[in-house]
N, C-alpha and C. Protein backbone atom coordinates (compact mmCIF):
# COMPACT_ATOMS: atom_id res chain seq x y z
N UNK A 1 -5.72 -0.75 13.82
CA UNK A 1 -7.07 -1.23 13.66
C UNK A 1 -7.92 -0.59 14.75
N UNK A 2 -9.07 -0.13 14.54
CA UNK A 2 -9.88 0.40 15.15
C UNK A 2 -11.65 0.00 15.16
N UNK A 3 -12.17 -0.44 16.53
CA UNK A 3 -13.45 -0.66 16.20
C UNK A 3 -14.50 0.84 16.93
N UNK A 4 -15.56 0.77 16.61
CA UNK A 4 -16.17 1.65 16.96
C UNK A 4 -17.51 1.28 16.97
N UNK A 5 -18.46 1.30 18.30
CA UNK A 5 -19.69 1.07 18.66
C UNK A 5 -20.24 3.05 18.36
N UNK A 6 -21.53 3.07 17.35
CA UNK A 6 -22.04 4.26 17.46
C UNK A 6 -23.53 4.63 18.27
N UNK A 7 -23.47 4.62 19.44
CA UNK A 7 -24.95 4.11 19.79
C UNK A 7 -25.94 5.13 19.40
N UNK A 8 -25.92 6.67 19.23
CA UNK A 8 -27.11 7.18 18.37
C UNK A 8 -27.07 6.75 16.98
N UNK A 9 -26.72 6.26 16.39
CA UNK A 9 -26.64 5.70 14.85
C UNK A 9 -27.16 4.02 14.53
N UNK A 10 -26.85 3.24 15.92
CA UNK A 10 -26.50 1.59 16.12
C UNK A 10 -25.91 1.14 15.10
N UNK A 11 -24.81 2.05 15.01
CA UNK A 11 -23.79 1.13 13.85
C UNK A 11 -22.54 0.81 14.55
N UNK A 12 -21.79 -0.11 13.92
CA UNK A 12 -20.54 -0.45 14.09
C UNK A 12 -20.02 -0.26 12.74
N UNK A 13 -18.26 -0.22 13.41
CA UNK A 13 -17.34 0.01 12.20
C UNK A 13 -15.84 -0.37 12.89
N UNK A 14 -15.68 -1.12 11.80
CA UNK A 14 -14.06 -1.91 12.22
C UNK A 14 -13.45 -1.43 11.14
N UNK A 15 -12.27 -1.12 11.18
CA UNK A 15 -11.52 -1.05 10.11
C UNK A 15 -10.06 -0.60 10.43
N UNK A 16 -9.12 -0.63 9.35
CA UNK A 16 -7.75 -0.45 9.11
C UNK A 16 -7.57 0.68 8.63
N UNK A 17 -6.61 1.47 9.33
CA UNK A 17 -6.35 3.09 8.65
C UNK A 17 -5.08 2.96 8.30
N UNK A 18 -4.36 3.79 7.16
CA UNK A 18 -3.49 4.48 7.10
C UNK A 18 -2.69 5.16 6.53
N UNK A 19 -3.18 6.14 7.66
CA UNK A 19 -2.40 7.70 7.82
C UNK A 19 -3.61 8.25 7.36
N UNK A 20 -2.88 9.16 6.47
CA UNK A 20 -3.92 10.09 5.64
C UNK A 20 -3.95 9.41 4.14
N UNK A 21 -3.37 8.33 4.09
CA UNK A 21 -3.38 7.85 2.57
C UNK A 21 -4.90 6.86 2.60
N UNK A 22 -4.88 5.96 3.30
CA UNK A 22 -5.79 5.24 3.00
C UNK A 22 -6.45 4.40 4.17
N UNK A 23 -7.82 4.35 4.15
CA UNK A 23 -8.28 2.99 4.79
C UNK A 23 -9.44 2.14 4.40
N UNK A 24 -9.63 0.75 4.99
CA UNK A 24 -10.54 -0.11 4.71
C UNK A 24 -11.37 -0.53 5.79
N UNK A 25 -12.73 -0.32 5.62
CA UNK A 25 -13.72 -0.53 7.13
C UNK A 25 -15.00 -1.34 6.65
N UNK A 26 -15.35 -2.00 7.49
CA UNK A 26 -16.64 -3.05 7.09
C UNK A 26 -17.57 -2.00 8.14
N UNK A 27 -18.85 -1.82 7.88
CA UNK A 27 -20.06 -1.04 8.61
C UNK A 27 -21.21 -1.74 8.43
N UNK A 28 -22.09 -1.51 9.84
CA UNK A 28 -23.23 -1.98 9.61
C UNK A 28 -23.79 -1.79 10.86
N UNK A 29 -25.15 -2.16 10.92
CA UNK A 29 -26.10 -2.14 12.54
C UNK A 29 -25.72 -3.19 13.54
N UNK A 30 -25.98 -2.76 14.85
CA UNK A 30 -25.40 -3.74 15.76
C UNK A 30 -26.79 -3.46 16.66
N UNK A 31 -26.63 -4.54 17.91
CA UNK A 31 -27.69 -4.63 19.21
C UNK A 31 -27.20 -5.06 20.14
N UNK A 32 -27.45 -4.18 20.89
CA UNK A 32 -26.57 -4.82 22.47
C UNK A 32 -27.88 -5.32 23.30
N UNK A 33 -27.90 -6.99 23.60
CA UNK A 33 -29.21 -7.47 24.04
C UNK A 33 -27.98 -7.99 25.80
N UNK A 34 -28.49 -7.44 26.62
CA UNK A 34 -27.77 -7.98 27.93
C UNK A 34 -26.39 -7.44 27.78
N UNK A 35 -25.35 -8.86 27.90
CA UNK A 35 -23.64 -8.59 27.67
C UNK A 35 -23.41 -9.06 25.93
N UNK A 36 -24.49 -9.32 24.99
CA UNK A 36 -24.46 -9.94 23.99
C UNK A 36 -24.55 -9.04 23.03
N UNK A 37 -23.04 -8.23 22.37
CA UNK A 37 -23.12 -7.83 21.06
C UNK A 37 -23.61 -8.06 19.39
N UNK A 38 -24.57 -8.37 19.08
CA UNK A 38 -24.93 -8.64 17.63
C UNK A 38 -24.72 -7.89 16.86
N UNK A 39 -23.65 -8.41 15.48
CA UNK A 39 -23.88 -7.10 14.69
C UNK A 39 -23.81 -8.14 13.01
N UNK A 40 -23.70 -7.28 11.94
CA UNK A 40 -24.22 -7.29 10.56
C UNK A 40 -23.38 -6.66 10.03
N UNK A 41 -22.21 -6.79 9.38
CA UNK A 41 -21.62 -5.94 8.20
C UNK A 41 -22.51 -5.52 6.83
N UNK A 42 -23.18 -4.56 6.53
CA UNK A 42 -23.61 -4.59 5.82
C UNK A 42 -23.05 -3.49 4.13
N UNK A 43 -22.13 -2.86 4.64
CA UNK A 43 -21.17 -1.69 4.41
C UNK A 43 -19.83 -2.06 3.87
N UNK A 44 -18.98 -2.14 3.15
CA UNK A 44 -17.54 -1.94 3.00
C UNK A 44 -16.96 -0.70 2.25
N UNK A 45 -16.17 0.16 3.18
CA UNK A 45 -15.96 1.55 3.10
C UNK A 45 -14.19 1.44 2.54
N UNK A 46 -13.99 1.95 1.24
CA UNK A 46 -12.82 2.25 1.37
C UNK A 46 -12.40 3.82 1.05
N UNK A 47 -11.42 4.35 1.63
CA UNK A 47 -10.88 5.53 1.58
C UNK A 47 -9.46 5.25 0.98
N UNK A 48 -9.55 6.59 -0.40
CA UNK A 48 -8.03 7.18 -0.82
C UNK A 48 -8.41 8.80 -0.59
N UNK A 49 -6.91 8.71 0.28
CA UNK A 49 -6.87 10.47 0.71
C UNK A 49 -8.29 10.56 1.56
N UNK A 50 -9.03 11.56 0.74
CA UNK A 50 -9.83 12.49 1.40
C UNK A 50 -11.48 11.48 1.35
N UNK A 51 -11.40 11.17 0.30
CA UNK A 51 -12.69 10.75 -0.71
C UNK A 51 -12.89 8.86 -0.23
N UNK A 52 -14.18 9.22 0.37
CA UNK A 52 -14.31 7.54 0.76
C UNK A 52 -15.71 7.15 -0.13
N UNK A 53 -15.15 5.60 -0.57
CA UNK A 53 -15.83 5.09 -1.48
C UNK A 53 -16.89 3.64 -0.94
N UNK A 54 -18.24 4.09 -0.71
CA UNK A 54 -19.06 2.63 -0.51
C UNK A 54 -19.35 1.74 -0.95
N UNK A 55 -19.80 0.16 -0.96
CA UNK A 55 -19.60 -0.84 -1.38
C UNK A 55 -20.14 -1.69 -0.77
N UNK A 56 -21.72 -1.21 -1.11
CA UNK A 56 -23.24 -2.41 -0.41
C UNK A 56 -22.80 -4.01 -0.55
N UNK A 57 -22.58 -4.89 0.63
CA UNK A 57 -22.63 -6.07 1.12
C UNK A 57 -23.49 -6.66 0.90
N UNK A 58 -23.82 -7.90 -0.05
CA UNK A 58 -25.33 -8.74 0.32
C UNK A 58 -24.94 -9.13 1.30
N UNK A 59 -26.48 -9.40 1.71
CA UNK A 59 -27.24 -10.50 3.19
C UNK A 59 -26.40 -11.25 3.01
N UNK A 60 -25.41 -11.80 3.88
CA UNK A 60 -24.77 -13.49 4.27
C UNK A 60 -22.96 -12.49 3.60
N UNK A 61 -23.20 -11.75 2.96
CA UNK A 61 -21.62 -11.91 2.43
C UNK A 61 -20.63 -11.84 3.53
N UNK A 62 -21.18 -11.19 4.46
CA UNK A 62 -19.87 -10.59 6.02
C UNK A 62 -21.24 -10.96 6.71
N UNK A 63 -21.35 -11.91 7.98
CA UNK A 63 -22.00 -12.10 8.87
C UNK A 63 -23.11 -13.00 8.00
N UNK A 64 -24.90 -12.23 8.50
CA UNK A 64 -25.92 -12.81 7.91
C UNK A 64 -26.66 -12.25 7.62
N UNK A 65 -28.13 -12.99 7.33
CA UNK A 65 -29.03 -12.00 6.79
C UNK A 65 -29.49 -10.91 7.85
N UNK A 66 -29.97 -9.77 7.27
CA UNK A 66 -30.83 -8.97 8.22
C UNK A 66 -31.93 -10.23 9.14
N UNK A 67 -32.29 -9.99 10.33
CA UNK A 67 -32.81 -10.73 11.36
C UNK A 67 -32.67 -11.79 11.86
N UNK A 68 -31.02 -12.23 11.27
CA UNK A 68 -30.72 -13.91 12.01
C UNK A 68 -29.45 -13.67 12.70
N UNK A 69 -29.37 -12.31 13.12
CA UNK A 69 -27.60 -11.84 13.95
C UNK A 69 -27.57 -12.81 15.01
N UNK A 70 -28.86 -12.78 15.55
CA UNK A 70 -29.22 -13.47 17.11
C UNK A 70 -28.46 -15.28 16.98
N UNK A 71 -29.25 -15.49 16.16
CA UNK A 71 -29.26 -17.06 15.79
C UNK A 71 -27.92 -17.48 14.92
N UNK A 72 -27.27 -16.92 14.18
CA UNK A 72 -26.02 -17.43 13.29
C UNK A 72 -25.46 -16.51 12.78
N UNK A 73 -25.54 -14.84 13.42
CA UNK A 73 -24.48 -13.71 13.24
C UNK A 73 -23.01 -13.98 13.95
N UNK A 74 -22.31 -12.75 13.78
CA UNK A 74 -21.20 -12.74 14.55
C UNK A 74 -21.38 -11.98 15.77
N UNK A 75 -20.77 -12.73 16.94
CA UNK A 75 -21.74 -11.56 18.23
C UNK A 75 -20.29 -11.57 18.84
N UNK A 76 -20.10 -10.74 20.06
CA UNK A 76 -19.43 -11.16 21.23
C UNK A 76 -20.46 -10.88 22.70
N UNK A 77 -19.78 -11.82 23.36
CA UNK A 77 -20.74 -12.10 24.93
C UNK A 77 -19.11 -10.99 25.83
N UNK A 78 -20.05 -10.00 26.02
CA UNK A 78 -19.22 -9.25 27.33
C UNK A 78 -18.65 -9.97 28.88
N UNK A 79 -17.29 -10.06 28.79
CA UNK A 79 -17.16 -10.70 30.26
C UNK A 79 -16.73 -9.70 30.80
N UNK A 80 -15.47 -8.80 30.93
CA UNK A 80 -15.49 -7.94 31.89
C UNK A 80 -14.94 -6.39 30.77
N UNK A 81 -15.89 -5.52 31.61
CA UNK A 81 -15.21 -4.00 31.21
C UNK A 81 -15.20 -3.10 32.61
N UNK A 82 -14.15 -1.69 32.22
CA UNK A 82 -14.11 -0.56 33.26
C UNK A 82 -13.76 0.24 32.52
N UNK A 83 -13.30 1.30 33.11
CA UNK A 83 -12.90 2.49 32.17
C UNK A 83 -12.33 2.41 31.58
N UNK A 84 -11.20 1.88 31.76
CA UNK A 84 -9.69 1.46 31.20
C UNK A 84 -9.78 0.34 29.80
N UNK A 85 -10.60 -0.71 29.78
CA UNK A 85 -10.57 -1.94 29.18
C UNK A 85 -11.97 -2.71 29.00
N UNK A 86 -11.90 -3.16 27.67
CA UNK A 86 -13.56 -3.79 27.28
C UNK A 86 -12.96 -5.47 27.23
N UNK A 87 -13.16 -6.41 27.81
CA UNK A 87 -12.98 -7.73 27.20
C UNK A 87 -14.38 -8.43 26.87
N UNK A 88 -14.55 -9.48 26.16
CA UNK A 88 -15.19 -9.90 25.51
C UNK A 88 -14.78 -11.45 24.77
N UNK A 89 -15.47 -12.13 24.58
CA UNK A 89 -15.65 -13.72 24.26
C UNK A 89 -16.78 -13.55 22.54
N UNK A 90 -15.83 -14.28 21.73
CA UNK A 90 -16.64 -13.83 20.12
C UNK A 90 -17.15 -14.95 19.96
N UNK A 91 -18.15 -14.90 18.58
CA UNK A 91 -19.04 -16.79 18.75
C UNK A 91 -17.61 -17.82 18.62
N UNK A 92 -16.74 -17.04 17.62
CA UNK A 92 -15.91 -18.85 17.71
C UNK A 92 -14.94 -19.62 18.53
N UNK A 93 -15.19 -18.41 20.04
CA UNK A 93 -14.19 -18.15 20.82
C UNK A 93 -13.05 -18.05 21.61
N UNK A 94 -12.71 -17.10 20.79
CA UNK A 94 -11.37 -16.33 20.73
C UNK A 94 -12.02 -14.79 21.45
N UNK A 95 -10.76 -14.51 22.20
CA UNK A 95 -10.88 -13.67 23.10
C UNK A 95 -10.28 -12.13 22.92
N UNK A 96 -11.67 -11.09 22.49
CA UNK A 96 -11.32 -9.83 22.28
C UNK A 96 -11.09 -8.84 23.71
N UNK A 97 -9.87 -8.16 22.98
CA UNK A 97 -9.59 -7.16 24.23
C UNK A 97 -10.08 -5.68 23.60
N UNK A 98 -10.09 -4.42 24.12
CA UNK A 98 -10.24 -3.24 23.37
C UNK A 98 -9.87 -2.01 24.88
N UNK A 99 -9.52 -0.84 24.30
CA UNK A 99 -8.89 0.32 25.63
C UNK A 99 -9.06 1.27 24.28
N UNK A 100 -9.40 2.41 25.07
CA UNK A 100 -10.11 3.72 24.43
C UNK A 100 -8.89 4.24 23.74
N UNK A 101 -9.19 4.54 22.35
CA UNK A 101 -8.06 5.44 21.83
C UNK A 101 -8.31 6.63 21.48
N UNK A 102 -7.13 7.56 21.94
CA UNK A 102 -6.94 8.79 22.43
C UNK A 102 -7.35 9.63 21.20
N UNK A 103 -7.64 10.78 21.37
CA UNK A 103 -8.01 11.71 19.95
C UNK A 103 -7.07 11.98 19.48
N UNK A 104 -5.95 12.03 19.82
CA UNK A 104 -4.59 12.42 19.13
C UNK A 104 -4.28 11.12 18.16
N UNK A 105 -4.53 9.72 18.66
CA UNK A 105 -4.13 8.89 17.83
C UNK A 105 -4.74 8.50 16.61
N UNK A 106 -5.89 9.34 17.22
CA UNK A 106 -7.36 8.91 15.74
C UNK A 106 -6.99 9.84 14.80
N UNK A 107 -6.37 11.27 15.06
CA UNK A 107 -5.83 11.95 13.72
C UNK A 107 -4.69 11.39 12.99
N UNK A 108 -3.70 10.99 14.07
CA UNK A 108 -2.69 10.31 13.43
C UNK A 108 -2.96 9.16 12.74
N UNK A 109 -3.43 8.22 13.07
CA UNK A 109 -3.98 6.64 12.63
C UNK A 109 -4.94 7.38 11.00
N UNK A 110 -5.55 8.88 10.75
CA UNK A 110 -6.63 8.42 9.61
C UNK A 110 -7.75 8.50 9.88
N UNK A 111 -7.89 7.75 11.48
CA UNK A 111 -9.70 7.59 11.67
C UNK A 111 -10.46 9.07 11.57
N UNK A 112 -10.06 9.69 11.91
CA UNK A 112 -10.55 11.43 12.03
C UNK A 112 -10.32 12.36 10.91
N UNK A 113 -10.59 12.73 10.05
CA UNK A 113 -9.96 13.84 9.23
C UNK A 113 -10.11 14.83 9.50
């Protein structure tokens, strides 16, 4: 599983790879206000092989509507990061960890073609 903050784009993307056969990723815009991640699935991406297939989300189906991320989205509140390690506190909280993955593993894992 792999998440990914895009900050020239302000998208996010979580998803499950694998290999070169297949994966499944939710996408959408995010905002980093302070230590407070907001984001919006608005996207569900699936890939066979080569060829990835999109799959527009209504408002509320994954998260909420466009302009209520703040108020009743899914966020996480940043508690500690460094080079090494991102932690983080999610609204229902439960406690995310994350550590940079290597380019070698992103070809292997799928994420890269």
């Amino acid at each position: 599983m792999e998440q990914r903050w895009d900050t020239t784009t302000g998208e996010i993307e979580n998803g499950t790879y694998f290999g070169l056969i297949a994966a499944l990723t939710f996408k959408g815009p995010f905002e980093i206000t302070g230590r407070k991640l907001g984001f919006t699935f608005d996207t569900l991406r699936l890939r066979l092989g080569p060829k990835w297939l999109n799959f527009p989300l209504s408002p509320g189906q994954l998260g909420t509507k466009k302009g209520e991320e703040d108020k009743k989205g899914p966020f996480f509140l940043f508690i500690y990061g460094d080079e090494d390690i991102l932690v983080a506190r999610g609204r229902g909280g439960g406690v995310a960890f994350w550590t940079a993955a290597s380019p070698s593993w992103e070809v292997q894992s799928g994420v890269t073609l």
